[in-house]
N, C-alpha and C. Protein backbone atom coordinates (compact mmCIF):
# COMPACT_ATOMS: atom_id res chain seq x y z
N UNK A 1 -14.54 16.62 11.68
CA UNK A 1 -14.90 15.54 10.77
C UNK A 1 -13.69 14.66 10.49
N UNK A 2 -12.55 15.31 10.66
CA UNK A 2 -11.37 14.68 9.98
C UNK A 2 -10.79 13.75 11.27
N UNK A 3 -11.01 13.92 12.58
CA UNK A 3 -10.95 13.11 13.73
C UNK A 3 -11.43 12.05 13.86
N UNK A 4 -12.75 12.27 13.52
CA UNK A 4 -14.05 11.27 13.23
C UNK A 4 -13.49 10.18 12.56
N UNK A 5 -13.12 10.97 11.10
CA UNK A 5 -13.01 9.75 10.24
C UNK A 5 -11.23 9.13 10.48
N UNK A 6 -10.69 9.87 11.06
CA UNK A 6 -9.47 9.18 11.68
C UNK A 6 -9.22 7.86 12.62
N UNK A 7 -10.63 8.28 13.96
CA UNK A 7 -11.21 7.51 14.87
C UNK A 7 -11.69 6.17 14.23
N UNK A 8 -12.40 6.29 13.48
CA UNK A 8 -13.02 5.10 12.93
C UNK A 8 -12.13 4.09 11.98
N UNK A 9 -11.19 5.04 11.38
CA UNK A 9 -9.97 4.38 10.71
C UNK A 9 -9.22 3.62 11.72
N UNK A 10 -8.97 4.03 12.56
CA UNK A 10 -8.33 3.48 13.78
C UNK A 10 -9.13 2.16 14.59
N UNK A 11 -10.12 2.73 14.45
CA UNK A 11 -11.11 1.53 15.70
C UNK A 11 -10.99 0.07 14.08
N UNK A 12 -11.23 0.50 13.25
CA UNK A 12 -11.33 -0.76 11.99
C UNK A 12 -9.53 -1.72 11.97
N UNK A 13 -8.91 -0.56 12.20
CA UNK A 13 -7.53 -1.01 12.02
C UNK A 13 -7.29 -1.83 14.01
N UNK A 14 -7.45 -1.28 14.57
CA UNK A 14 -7.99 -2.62 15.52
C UNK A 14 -8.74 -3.95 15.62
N UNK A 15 -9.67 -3.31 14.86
CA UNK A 15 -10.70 -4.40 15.27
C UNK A 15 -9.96 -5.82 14.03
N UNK A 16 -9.17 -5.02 13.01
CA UNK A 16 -8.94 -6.19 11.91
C UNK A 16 -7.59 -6.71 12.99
N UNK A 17 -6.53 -5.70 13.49
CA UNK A 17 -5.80 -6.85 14.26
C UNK A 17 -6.28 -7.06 15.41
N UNK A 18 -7.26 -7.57 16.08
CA UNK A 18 -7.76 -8.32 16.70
C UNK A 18 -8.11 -9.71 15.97
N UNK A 19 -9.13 -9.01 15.26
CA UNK A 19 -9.31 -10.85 14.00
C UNK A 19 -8.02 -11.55 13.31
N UNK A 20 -7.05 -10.67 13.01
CA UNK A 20 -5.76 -11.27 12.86
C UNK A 20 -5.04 -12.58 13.93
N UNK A 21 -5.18 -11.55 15.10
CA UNK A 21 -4.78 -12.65 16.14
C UNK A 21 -5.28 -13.94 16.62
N UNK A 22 -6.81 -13.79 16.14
CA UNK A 22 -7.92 -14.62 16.90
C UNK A 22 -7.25 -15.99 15.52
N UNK A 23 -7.34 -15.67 14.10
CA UNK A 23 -6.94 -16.50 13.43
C UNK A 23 -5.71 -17.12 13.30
N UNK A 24 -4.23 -16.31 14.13
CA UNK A 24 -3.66 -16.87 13.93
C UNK A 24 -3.38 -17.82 15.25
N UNK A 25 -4.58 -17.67 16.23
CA UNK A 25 -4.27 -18.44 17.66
C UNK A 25 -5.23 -19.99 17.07
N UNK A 26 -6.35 -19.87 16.19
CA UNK A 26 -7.44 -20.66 15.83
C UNK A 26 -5.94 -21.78 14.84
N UNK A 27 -5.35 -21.02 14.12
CA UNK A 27 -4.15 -21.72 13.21
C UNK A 27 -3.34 -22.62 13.68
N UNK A 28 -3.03 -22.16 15.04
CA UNK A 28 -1.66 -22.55 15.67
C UNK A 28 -2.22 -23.95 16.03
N UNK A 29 -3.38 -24.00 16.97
CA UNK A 29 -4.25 -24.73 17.33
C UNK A 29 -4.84 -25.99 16.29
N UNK A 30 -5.21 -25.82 15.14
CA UNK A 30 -5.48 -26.60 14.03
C UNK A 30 -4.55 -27.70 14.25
N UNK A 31 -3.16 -26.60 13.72
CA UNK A 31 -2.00 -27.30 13.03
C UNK A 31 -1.33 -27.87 14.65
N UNK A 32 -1.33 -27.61 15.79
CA UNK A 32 -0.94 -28.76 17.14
C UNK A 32 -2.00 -30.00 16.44
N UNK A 33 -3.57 -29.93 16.56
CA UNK A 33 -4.14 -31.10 15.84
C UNK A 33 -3.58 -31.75 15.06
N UNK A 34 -3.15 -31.52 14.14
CA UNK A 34 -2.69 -32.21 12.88
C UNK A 34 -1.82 -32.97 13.25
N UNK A 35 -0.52 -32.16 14.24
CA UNK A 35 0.73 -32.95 14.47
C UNK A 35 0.35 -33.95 15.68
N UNK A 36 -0.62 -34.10 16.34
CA UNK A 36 -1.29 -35.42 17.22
C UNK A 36 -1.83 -36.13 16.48
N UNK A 37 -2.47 -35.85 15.71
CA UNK A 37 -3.33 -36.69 14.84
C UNK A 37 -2.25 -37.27 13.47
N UNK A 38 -1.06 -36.87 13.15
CA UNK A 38 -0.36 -37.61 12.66
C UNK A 38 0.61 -38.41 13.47
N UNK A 39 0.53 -37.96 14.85
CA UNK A 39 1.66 -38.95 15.42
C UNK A 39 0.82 -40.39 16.23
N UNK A 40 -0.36 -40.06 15.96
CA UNK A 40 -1.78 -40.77 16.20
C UNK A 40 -1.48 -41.78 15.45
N UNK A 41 -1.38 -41.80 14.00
CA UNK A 41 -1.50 -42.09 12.46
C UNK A 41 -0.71 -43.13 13.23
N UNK A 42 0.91 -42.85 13.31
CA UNK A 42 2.32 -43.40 12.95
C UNK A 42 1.87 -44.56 14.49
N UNK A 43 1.56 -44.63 15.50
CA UNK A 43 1.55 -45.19 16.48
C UNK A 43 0.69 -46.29 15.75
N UNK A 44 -0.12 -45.80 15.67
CA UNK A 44 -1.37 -47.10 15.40
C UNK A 44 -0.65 -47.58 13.92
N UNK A 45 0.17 -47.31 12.81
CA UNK A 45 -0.11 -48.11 11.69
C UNK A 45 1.57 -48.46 12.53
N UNK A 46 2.74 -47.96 13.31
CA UNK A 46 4.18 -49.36 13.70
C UNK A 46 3.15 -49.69 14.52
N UNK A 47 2.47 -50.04 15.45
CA UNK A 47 1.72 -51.16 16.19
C UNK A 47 1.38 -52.29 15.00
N UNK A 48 1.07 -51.78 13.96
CA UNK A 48 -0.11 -52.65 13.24
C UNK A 48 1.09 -53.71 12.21
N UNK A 49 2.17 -52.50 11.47
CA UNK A 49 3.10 -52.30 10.64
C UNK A 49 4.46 -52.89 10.55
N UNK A 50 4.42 -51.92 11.88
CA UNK A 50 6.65 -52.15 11.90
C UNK A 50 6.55 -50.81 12.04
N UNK A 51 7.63 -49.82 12.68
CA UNK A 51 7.86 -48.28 12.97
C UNK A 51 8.35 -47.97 11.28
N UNK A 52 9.10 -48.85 10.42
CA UNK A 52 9.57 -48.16 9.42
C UNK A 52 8.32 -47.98 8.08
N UNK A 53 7.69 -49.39 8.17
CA UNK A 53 6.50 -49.06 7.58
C UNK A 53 5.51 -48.21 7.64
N UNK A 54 5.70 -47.82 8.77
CA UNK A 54 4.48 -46.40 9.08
C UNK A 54 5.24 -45.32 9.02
N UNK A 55 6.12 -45.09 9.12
CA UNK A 55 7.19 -43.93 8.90
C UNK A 55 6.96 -43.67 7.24
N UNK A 56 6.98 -44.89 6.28
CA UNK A 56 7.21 -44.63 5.06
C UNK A 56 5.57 -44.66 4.27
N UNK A 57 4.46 -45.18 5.13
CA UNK A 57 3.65 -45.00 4.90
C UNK A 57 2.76 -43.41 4.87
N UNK A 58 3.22 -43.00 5.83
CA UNK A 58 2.55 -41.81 6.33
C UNK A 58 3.59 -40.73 5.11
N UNK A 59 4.58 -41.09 5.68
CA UNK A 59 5.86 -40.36 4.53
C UNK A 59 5.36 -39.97 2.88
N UNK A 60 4.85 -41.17 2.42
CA UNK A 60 4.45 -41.09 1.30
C UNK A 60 3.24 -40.78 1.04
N UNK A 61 2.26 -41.02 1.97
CA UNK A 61 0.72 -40.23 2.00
C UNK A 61 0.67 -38.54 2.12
N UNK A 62 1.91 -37.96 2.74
CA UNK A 62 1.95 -36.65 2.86
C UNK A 62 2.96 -35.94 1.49
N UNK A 63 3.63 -36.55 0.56
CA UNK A 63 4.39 -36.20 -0.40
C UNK A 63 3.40 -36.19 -1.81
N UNK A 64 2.16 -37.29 -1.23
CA UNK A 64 1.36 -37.55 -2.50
C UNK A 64 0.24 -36.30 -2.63
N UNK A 65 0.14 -36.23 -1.15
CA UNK A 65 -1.01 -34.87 -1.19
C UNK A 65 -0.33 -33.29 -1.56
N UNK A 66 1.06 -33.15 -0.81
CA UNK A 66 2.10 -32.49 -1.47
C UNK A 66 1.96 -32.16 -2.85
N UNK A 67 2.20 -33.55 -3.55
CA UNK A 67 1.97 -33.13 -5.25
C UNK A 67 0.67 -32.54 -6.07
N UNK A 68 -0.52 -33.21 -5.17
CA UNK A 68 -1.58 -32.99 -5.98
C UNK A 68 -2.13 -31.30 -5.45
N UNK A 69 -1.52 -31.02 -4.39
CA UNK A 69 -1.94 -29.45 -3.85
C UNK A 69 -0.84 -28.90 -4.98
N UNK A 70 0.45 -29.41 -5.19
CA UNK A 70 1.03 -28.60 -6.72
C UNK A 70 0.50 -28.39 -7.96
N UNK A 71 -0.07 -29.95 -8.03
CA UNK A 71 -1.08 -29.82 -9.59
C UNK A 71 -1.93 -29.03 -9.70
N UNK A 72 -2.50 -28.76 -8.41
CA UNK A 72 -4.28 -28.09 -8.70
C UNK A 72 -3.23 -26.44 -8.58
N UNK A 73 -2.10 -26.22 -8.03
CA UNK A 73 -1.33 -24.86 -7.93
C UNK A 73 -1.09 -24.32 -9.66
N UNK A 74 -0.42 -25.64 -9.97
CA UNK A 74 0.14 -25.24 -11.39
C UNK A 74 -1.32 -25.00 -12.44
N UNK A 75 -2.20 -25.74 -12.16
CA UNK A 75 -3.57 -25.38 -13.46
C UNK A 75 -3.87 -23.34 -13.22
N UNK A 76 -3.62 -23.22 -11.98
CA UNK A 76 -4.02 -21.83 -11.64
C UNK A 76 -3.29 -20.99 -12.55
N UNK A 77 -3.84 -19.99 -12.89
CA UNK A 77 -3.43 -18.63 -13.60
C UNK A 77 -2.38 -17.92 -12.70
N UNK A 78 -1.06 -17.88 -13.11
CA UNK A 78 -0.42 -16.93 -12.09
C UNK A 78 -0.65 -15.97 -11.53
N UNK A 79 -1.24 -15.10 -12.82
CA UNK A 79 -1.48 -13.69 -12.67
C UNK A 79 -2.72 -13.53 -11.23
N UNK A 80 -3.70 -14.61 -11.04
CA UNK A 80 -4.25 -14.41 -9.89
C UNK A 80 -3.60 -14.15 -8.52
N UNK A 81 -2.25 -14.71 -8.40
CA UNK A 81 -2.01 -13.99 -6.86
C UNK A 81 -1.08 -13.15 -6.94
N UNK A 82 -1.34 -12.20 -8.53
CA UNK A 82 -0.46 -10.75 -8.21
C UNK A 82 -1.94 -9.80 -8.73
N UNK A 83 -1.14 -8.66 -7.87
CA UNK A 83 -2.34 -7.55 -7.88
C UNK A 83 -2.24 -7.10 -9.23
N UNK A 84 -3.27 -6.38 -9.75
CA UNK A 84 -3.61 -6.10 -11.40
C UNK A 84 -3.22 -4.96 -11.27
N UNK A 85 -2.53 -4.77 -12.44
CA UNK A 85 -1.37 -3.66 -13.02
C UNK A 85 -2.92 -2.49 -13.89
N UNK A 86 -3.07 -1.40 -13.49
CA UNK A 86 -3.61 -0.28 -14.24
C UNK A 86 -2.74 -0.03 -15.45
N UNK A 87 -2.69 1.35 -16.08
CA UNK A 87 -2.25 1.82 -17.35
C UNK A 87 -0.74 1.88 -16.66
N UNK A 88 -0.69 2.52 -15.68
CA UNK A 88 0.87 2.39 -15.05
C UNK A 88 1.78 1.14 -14.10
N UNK A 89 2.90 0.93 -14.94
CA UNK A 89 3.37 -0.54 -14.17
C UNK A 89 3.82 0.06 -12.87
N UNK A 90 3.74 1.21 -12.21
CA UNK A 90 4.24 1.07 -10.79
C UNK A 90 2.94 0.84 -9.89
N UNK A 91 1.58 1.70 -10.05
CA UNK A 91 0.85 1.80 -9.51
C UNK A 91 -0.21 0.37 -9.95
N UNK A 92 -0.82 -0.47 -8.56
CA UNK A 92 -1.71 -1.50 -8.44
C UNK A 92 -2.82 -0.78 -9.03
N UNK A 93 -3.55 -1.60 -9.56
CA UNK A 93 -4.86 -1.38 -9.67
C UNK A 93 -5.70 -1.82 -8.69
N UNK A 94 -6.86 -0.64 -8.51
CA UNK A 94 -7.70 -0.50 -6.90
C UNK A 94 -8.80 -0.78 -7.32
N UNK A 95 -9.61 -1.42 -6.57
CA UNK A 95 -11.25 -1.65 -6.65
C UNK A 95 -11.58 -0.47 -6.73
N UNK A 96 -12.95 -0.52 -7.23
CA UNK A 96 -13.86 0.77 -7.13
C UNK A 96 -14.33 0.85 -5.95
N UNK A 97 -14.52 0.71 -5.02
CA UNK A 97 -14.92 0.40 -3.69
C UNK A 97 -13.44 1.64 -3.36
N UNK A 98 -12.44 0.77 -3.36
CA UNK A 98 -11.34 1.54 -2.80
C UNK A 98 -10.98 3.04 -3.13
N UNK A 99 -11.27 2.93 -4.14
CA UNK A 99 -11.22 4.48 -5.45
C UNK A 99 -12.39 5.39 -4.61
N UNK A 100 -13.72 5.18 -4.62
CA UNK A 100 -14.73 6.02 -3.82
C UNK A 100 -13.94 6.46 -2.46
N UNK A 101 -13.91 5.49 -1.40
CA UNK A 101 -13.25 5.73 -0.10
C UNK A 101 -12.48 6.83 -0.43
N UNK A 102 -11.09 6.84 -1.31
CA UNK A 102 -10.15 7.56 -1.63
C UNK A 102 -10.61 8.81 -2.01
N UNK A 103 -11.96 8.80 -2.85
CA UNK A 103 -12.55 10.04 -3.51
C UNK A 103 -13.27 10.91 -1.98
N UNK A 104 -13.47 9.80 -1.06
CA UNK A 104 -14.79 10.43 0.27
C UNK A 104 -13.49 11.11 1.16
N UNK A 105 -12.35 10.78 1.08
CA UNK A 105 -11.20 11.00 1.89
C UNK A 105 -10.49 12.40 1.48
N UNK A 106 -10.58 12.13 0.10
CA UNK A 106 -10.02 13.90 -0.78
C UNK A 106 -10.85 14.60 -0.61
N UNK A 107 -12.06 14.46 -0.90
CA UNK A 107 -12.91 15.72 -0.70
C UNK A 107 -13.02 15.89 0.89
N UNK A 108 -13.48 14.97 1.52
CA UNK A 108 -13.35 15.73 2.80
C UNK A 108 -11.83 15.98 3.53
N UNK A 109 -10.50 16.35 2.86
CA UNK A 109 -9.69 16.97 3.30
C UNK A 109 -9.44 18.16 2.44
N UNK A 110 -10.24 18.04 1.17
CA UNK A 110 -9.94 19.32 0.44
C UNK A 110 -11.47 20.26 0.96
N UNK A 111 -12.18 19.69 1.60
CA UNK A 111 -13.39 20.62 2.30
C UNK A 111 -13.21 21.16 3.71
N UNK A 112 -12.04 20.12 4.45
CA UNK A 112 -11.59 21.08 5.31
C UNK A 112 -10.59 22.05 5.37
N UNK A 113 -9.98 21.75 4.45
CA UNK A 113 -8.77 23.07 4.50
C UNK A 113 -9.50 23.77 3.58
N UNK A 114 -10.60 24.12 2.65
CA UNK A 114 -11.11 25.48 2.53
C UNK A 114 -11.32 25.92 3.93
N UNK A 115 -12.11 25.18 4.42
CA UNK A 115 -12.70 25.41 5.80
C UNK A 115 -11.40 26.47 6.30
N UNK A 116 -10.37 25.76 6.50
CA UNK A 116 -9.20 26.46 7.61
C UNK A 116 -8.57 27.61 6.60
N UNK A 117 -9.06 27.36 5.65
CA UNK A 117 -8.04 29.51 4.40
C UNK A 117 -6.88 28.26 4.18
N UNK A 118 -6.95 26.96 3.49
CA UNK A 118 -5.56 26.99 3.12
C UNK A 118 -5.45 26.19 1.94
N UNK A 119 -4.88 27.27 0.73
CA UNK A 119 -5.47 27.33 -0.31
C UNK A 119 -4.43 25.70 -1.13
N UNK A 120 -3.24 25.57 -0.41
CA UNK A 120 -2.16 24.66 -0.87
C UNK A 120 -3.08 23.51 -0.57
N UNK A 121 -3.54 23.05 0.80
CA UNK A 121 -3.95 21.86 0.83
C UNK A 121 -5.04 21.44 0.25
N UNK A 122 -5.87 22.79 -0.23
CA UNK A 122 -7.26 22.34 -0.62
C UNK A 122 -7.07 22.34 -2.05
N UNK A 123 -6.05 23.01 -2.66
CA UNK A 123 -6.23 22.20 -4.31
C UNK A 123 -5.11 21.17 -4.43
N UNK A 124 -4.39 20.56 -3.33
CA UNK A 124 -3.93 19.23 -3.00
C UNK A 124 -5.18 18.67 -3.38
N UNK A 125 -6.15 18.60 -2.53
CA UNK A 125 -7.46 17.51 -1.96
C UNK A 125 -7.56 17.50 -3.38
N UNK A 126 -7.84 18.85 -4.18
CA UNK A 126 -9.02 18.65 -5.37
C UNK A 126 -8.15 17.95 -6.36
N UNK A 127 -7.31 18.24 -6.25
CA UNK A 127 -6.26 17.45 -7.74
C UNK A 127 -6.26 15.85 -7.47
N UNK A 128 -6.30 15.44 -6.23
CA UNK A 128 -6.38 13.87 -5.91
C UNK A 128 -7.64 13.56 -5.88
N UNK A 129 -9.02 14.48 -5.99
CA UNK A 129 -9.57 14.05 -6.62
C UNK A 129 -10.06 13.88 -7.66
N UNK A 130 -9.54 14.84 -8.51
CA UNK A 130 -9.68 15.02 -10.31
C UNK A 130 -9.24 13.70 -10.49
N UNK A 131 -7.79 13.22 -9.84
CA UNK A 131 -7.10 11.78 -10.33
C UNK A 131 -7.77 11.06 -9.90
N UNK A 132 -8.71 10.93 -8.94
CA UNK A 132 -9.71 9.65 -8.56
C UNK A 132 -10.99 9.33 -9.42
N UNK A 133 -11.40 10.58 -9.61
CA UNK A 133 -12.51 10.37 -11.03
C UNK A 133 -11.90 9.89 -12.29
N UNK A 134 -10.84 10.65 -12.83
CA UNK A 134 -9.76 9.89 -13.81
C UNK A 134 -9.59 8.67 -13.82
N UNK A 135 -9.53 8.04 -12.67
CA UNK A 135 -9.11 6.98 -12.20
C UNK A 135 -10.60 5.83 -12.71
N UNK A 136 -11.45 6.79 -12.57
CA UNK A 136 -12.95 5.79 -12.45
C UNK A 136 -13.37 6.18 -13.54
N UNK A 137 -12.70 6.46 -14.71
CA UNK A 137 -13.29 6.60 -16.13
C UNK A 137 -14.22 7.90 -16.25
N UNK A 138 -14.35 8.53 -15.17
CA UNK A 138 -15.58 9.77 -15.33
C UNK A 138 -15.08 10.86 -16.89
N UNK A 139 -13.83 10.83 -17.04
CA UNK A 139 -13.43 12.01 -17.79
C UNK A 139 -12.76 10.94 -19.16
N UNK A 140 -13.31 9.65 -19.80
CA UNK A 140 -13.54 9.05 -20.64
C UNK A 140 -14.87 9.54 -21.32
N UNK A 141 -13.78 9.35 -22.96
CA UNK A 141 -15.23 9.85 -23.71
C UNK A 141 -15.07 8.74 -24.77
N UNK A 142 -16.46 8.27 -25.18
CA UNK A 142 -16.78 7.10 -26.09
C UNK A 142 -15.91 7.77 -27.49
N UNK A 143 -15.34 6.35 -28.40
CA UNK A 143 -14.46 6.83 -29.17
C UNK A 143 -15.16 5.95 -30.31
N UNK A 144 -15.27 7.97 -30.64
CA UNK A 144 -16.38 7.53 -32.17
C UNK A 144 -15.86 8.87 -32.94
N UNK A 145 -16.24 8.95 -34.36
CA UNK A 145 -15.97 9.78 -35.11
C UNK A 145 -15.62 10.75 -34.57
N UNK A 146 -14.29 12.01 -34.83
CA UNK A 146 -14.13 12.92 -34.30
C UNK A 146 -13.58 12.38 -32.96
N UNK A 147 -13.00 11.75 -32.46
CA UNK A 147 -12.50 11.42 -30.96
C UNK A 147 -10.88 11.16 -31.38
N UNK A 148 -9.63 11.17 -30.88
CA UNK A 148 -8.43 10.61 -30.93
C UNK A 148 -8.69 9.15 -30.39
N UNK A 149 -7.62 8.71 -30.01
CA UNK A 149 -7.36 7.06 -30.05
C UNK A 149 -7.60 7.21 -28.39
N UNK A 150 -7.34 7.84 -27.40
CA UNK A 150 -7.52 7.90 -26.13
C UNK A 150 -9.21 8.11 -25.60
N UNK A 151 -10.11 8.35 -27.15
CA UNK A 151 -11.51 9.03 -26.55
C UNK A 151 -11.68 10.27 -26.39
N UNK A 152 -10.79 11.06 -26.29
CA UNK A 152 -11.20 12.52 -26.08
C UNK A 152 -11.38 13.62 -27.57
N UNK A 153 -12.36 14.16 -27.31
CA UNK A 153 -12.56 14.92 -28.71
C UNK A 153 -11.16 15.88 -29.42
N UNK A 154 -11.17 15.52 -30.20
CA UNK A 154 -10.19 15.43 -30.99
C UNK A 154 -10.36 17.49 -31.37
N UNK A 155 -9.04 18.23 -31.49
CA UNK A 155 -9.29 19.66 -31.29
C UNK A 155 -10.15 20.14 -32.83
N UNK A 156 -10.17 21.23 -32.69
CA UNK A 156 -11.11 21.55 -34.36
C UNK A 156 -10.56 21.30 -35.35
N UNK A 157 -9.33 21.52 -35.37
CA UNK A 157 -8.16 21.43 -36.78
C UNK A 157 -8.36 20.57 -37.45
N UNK A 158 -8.07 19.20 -36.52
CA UNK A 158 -8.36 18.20 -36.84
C UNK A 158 -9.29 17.41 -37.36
N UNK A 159 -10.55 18.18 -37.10
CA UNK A 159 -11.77 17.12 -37.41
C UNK A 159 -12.30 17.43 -38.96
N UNK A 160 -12.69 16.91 -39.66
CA UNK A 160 -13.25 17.35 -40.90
C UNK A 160 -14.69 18.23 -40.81
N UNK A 161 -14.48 19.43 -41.28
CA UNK A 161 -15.51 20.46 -41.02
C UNK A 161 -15.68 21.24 -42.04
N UNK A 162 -16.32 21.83 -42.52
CA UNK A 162 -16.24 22.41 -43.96
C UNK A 162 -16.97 24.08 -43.26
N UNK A 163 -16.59 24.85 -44.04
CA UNK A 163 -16.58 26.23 -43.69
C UNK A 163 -17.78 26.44 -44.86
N UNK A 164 -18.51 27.46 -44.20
CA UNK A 164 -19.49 27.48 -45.49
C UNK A 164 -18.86 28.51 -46.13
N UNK A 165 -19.26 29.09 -47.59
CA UNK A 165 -18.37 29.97 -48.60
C UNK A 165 -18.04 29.68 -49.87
């Protein structure tokens, strides 16, 4: 099983650099366009112009679009092109999508090393996945009377209880 899902990890991690390449050959290609089609620009407006007028024409049509791709940059929220910080500042915060995968990946390596007698790797698996449910709120408890500040029920001592007597 663990081949399987190795295999398929592998064939995906191909198949994405394949689409990597295809986009960055589709890119290269664009942007040759662009640089004909601006030297397109500059021919036809010094024919029309003068070479310095189209030099400073084109010059300044590309500094103006320059700025306004800054403006619409600067309205943006920074925090959108950094990854979201969880409870811990070292560790990213993961989709739930990603968290499951991670949970389908622990258990089936903590189900094969029961499989093989080996008791280190398989409560490896299970502890990464205790932290993956952790991770997905499963072991959150609604914080209501009797709960601490984290949600979890608060021990007996603590709670107001009256002894009958």
């Amino acid at each position: 099983m663990i081949d399987q899902l190795t295999d398929a990890i592998g064939e995906m991690a191909r198949a994405a650099a394949i689409k990597l390449a295809a986009f960055a050959a589709i890119g290269l290609i664009v942007l040759t366009g662009i640089g004909f089609l601006l030297a397109a620009a500059y021919v036809g407006l010094a024919a029309k112009f003068g070479a310095i007028a189209a030099a400073t024409g084109i010059g300044a049509g590309l500094i103006a679009l320059g700025l306004v791709a800054l403006a619409v940059m600067m309205q943006r929220d920074p925090s959108d092109a950094v990854a979201r910080q969880s409870g811990s500042a070292k560790a990213p915060a993961r989709s739930e999508d990603a968290m499951l995968f991670d949970m389908l990946i622990h258990a089936a390596s903590a189900g094969y090393a029961t499989g093989q007698g080996d008791p280190k790797r398989m409560q490896a698996g299970l502890d990464k996945l205790a932290r993956d449910l952790s991770d997905l709120g499963a072991f959150d408890f609604p914080n209501t009377a009797g709960n601490d500040d984290a949600g979890r029920p608060a021990p007996a001592s603590e709670t107001d209880t009256k002894m009958a007597g």
